[in-house]
N, C-alpha and C. Protein backbone atom coordinates (compact mmCIF):
# COMPACT_ATOMS: atom_id res chain seq x y z
N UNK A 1 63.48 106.81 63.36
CA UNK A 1 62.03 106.75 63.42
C UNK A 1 61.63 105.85 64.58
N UNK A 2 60.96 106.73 65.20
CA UNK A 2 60.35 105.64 66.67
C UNK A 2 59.01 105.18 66.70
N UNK A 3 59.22 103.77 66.77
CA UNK A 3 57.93 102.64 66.72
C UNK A 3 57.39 102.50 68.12
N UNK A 4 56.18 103.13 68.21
CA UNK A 4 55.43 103.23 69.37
C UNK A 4 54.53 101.60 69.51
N UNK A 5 54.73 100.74 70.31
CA UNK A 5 54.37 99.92 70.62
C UNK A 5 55.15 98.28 70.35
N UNK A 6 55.77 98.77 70.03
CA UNK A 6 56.83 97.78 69.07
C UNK A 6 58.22 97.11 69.86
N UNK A 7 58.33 96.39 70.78
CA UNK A 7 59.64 96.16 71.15
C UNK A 7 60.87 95.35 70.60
N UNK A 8 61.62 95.76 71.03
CA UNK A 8 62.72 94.82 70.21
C UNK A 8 62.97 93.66 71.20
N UNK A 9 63.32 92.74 70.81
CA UNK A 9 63.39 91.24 71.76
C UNK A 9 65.15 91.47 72.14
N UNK A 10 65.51 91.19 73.11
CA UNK A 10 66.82 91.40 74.00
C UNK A 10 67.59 89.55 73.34
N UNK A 11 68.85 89.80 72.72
CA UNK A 11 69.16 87.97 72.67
C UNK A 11 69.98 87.74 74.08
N UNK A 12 69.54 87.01 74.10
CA UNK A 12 70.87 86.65 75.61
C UNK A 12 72.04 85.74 75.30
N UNK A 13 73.13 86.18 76.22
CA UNK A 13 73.96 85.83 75.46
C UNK A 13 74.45 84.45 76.02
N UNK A 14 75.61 84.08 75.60
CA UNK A 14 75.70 82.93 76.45
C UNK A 14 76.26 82.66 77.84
N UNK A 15 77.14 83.89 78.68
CA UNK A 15 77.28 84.02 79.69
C UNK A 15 75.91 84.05 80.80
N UNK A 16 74.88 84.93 80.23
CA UNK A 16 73.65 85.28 80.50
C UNK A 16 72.88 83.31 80.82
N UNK A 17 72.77 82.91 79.79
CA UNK A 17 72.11 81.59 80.11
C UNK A 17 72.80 81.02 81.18
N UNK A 18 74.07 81.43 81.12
CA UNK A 18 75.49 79.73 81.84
C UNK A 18 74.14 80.63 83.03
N UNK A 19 74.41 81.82 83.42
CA UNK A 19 73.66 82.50 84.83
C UNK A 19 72.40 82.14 85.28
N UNK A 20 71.70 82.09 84.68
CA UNK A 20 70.57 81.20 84.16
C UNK A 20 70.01 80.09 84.93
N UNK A 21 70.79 79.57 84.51
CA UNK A 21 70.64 78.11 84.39
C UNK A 21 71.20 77.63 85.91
N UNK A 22 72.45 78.57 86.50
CA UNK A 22 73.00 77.98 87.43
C UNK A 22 71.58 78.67 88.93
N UNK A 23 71.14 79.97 88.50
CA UNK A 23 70.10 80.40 89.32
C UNK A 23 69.00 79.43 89.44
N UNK A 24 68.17 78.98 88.45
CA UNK A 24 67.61 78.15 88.59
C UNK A 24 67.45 77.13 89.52
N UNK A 25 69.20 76.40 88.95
CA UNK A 25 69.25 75.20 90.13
C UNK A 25 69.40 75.55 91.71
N UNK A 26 69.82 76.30 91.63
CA UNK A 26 69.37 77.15 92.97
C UNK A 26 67.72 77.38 93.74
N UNK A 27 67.29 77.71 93.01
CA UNK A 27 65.88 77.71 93.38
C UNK A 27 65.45 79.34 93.29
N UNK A 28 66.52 79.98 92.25
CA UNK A 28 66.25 81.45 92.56
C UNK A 28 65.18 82.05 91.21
N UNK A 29 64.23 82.93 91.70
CA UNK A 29 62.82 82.94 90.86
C UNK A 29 63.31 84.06 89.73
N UNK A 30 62.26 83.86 89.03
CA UNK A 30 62.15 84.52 87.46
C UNK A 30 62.69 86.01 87.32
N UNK A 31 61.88 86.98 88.35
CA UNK A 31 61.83 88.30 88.72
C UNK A 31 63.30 88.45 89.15
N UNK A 32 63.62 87.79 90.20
CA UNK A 32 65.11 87.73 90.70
C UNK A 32 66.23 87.39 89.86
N UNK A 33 66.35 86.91 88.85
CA UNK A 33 67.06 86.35 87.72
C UNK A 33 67.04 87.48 86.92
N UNK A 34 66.11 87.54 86.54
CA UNK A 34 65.93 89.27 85.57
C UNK A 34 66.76 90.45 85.90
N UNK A 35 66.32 90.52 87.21
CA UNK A 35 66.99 91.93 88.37
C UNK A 35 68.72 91.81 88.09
N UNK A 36 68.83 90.37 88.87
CA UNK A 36 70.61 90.35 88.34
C UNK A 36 71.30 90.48 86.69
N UNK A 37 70.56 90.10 85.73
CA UNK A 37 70.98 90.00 84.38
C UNK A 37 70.41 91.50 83.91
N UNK A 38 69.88 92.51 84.79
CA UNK A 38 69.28 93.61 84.15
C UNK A 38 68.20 93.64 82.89
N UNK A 39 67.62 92.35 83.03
CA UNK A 39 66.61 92.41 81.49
C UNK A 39 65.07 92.11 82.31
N UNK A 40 64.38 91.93 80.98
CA UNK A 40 62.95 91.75 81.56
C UNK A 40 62.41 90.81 81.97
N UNK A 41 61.78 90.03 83.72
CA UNK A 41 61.36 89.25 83.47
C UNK A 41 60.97 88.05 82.07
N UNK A 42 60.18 88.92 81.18
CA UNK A 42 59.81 88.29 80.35
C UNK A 42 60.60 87.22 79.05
N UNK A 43 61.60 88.10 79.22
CA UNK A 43 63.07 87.42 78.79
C UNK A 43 63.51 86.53 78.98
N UNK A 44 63.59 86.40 80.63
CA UNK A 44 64.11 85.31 81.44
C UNK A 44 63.12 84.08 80.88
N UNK A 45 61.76 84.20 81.45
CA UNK A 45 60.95 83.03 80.94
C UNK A 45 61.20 82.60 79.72
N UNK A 46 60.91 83.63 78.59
CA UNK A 46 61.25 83.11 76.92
C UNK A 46 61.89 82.39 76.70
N UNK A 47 63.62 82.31 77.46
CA UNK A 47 65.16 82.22 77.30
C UNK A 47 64.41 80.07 78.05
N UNK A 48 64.31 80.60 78.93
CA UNK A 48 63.37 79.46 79.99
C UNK A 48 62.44 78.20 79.12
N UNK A 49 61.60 78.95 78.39
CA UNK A 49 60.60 78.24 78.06
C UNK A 49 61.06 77.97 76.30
N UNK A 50 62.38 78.39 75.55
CA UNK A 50 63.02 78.07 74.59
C UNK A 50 64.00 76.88 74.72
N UNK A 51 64.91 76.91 75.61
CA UNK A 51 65.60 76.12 75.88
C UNK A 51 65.39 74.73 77.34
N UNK A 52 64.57 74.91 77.49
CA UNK A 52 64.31 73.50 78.28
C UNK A 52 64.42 72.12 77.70
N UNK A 53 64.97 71.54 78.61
CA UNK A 53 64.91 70.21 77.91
C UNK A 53 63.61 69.18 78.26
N UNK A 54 62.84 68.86 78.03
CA UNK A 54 62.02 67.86 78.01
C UNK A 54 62.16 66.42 78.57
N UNK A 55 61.78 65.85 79.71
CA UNK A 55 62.23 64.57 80.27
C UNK A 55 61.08 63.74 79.53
């Protein structure tokens, strides 16, 4: 049965973050991070704005 409007949330895994995280320190952007890990921008940020650490 297909749920029209409904997405399923992607988990990332933990190879996916180590990637992440090392792009980042790089200076490499959201859209560009997505493109290489094949997921959605929106992902990337979530993954981003879940796991940050707080100074």
């Amino acid at each position: 049965m297909q749920h029209f409007g409904i997405q399923e949330r992607v988990k990332v895994k933990l190879k996916d973050r180590i990637e992440i995280e090392i792009r980042l320190r790089e200076n490499t952007g959201i859209r560009e991070i997505a493109r290489l890990l094949n997921v959605n921008p929106s992902t990337v940020s979530r993954e981003i704005k879940k796991n940050r650490i707080k100074l």
